[in-house]
Protein backbone atom coordinates (compact mmCIF):
# COMPACT_ATOMS: atom_id res chain seq x y z
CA UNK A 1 2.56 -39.45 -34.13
CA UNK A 2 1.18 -36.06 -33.74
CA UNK A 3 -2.41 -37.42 -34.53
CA UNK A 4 -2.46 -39.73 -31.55
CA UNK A 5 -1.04 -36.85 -29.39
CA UNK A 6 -3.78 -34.81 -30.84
CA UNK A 7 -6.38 -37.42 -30.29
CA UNK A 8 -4.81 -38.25 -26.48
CA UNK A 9 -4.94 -34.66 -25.96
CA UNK A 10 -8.49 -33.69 -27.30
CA UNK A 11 -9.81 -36.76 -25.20
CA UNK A 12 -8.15 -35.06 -22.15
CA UNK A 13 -9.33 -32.03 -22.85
CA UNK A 14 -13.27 -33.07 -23.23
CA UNK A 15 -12.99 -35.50 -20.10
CA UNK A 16 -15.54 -34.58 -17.59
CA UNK A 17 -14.25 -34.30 -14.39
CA UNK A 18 -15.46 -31.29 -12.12
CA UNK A 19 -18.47 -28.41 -12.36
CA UNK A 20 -17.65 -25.17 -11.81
CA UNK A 21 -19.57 -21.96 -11.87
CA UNK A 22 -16.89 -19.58 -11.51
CA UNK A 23 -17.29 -17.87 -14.75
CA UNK A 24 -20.95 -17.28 -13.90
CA UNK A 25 -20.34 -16.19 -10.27
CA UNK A 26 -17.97 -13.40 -11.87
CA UNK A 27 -20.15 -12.14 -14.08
CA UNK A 28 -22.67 -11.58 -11.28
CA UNK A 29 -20.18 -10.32 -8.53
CA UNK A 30 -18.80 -7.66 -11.67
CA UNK A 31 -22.83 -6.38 -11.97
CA UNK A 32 -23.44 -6.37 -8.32
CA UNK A 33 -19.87 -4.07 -8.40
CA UNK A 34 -21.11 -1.57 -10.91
CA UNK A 35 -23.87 -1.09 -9.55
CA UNK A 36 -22.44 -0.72 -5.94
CA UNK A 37 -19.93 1.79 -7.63
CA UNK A 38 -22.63 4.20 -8.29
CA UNK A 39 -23.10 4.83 -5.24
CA UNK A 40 -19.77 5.37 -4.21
CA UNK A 41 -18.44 9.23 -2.91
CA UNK A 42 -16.88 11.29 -6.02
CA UNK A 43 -15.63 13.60 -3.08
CA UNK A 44 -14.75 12.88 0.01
CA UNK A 45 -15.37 16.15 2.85
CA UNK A 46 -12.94 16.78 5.16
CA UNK A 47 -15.12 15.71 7.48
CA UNK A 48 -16.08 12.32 6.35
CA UNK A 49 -11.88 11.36 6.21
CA UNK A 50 -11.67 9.56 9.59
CA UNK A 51 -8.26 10.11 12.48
CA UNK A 52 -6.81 6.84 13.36
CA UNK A 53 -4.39 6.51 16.18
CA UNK A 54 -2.30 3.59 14.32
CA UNK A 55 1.26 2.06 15.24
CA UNK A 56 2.40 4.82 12.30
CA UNK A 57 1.13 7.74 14.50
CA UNK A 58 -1.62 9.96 13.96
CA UNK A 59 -2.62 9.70 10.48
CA UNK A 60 -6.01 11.40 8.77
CA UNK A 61 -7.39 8.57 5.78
CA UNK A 62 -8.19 10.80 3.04
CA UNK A 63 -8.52 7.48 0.48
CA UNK A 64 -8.79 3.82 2.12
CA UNK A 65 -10.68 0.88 0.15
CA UNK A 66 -13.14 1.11 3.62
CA UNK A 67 -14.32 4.14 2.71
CA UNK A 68 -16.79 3.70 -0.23
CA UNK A 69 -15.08 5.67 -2.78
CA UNK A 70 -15.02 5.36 -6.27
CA UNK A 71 -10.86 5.17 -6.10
CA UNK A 72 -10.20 1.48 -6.49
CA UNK A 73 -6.23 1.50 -6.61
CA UNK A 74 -4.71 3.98 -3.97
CA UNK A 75 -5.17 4.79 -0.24
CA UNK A 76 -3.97 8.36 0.84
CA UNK A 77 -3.14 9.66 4.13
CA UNK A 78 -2.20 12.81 6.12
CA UNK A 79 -0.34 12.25 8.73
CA UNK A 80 1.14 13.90 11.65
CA UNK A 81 3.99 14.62 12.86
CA UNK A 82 4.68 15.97 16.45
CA UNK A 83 7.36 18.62 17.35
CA UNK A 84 10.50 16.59 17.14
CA UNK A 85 8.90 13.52 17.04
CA UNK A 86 9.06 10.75 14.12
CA UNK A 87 6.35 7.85 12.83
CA UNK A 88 7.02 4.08 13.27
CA UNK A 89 9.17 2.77 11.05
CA UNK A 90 7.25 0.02 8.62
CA UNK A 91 8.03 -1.62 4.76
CA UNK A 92 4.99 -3.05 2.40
CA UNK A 93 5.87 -3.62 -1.63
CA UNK A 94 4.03 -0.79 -2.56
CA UNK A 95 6.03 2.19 -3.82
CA UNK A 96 5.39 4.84 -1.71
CA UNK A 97 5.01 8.98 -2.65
CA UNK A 98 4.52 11.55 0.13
CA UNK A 99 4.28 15.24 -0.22
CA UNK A 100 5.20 17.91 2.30
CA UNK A 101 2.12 20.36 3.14
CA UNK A 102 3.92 21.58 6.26
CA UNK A 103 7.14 21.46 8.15
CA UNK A 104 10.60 20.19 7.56
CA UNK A 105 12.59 17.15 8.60
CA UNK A 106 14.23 14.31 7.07
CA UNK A 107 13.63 10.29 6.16
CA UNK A 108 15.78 7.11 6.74
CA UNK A 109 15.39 4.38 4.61
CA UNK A 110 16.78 1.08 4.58
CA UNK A 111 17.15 -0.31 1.00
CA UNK A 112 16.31 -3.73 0.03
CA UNK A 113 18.41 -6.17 -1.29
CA UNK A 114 16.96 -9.67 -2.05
CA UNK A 115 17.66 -13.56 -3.26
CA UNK A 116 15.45 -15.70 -5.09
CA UNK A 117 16.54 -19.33 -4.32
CA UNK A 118 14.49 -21.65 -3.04
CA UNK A 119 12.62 -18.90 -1.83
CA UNK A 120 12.72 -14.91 -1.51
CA UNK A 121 15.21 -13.63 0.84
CA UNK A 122 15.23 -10.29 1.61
CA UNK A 123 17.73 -8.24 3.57
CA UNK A 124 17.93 -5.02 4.50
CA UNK A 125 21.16 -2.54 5.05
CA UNK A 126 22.18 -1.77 8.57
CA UNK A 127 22.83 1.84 7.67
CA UNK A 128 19.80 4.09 6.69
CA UNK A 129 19.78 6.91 3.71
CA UNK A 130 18.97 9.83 5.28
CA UNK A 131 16.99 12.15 3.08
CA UNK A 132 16.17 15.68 4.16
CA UNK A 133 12.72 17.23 3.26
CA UNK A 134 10.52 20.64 4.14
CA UNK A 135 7.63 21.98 2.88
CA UNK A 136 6.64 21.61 -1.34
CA UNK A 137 8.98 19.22 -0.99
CA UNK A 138 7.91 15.32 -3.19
CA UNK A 139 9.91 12.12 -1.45
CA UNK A 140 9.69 8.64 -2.57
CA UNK A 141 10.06 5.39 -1.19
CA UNK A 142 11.14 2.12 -3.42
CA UNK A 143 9.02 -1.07 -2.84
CA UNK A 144 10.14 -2.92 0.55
CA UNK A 145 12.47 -0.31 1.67
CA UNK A 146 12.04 -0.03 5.48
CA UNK A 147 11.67 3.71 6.49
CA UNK A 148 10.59 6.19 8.77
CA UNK A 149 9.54 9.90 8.99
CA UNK A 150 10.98 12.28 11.46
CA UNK A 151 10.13 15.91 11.97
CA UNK A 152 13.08 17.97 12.88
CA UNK A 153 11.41 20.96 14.09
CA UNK A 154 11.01 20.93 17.95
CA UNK A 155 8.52 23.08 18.55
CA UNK A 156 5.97 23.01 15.34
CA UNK A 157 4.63 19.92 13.63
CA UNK A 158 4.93 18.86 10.34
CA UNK A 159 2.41 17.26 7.93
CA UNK A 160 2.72 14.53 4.92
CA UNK A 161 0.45 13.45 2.44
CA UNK A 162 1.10 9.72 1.95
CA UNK A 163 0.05 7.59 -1.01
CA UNK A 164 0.23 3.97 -1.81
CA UNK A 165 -0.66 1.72 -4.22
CA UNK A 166 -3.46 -1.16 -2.86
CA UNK A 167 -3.28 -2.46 -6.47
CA UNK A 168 -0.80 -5.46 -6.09
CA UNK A 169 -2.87 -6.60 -2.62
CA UNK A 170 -5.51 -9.02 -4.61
CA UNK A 171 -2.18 -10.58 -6.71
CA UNK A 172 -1.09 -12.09 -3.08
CA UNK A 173 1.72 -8.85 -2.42
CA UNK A 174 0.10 -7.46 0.83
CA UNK A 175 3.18 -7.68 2.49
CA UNK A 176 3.06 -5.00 5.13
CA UNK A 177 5.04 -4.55 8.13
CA UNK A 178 5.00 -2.73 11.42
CA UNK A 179 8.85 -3.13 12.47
CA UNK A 180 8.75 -0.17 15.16
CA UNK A 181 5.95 2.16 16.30
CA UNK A 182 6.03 5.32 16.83
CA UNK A 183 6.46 7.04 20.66
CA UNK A 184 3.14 7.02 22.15
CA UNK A 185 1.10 4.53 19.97
């Protein structure tokens, strides 16, 4: 028995059905990359890192895969936050890291809680985490958890350093939602 399996099987496996340069087309595409990545910026000036008046607020891209850098996995951001004031509220999968360069105020995040079916369903809780933060401080932010910035200080403005991962984008996870935006944008 396991010979004609074997034989069926080989026989499948040798039919000619399509062509396909794919192979080929990758090896090309990865030496057209290389040598595109040469040319990339090691550094990036604080003047080349471009403002962007975004649903998020006003954000400074220090890292963004439209940039020409030689980073290939994360974008990083500064972004602004006005006296009193807080970002839009957004989720992606990405984990999410932000550092405090300046200020002090607090996050809400709405944890995640999911299904797998049929389907993913996803849910989030009604009631937010708050998490307080100030300057030095390191916050981070699970995968899908809906959250939002907000700088308590009324009359100075605070600043973050955001970072997040662009890695799991080309596996089909660039799941990335604007679910409020922030006052003014």
């Amino acid at each position: 028995m396991s010979n004609i399996v074997d034989k069926i099987e080989h026989a499948r496996a040798h039919a000619q059905t399509q062509e396909a340069d794919f192979y080929t087309k990758a090896l090309k595409v990865s030496q057209r990359f290389r040598e595109d990545y040469k040319g990339r910026m090691n550094v990036v000036k604080a003047n080349q890192m471009p403002f962007e008046r975004s649903p998020d607020g006003l954000i400074k891209h220090i890292i963004h895969e439209d940039m020409n850098t030689k980073e290939c996995c994360l974008d990083i951001y500064m972004q602004f936050l006005p006296p009193g004031k807080a970002s839009g509220k957004h989720r992606h999968l990405t984990e999410e890291i932000f550092f405090v360069v300046e200020g002090s105020g607090y996050d809400l995040h709405w944890d995640v809680r999911f299904d797998c079916k049929d389907e993913m369903e996803f849910f989030w809780d009604e009631e937010p985490k708050r998490f307080e933060w100030s300057q030095g401080d390191f916050v981070y932010i699970p995968p899908y958890c809906a959250h939002q910035h907000f700088n308590a200080d009324p009359k100075n403005e605070a600043r973050i350093v955001v970072v997040n991962s662009r890695i799991i984008k080309p596996m089909g996870f660039d799941w990335f939602e604007q679910l409020e935006h922030a006052e003014g944008f």
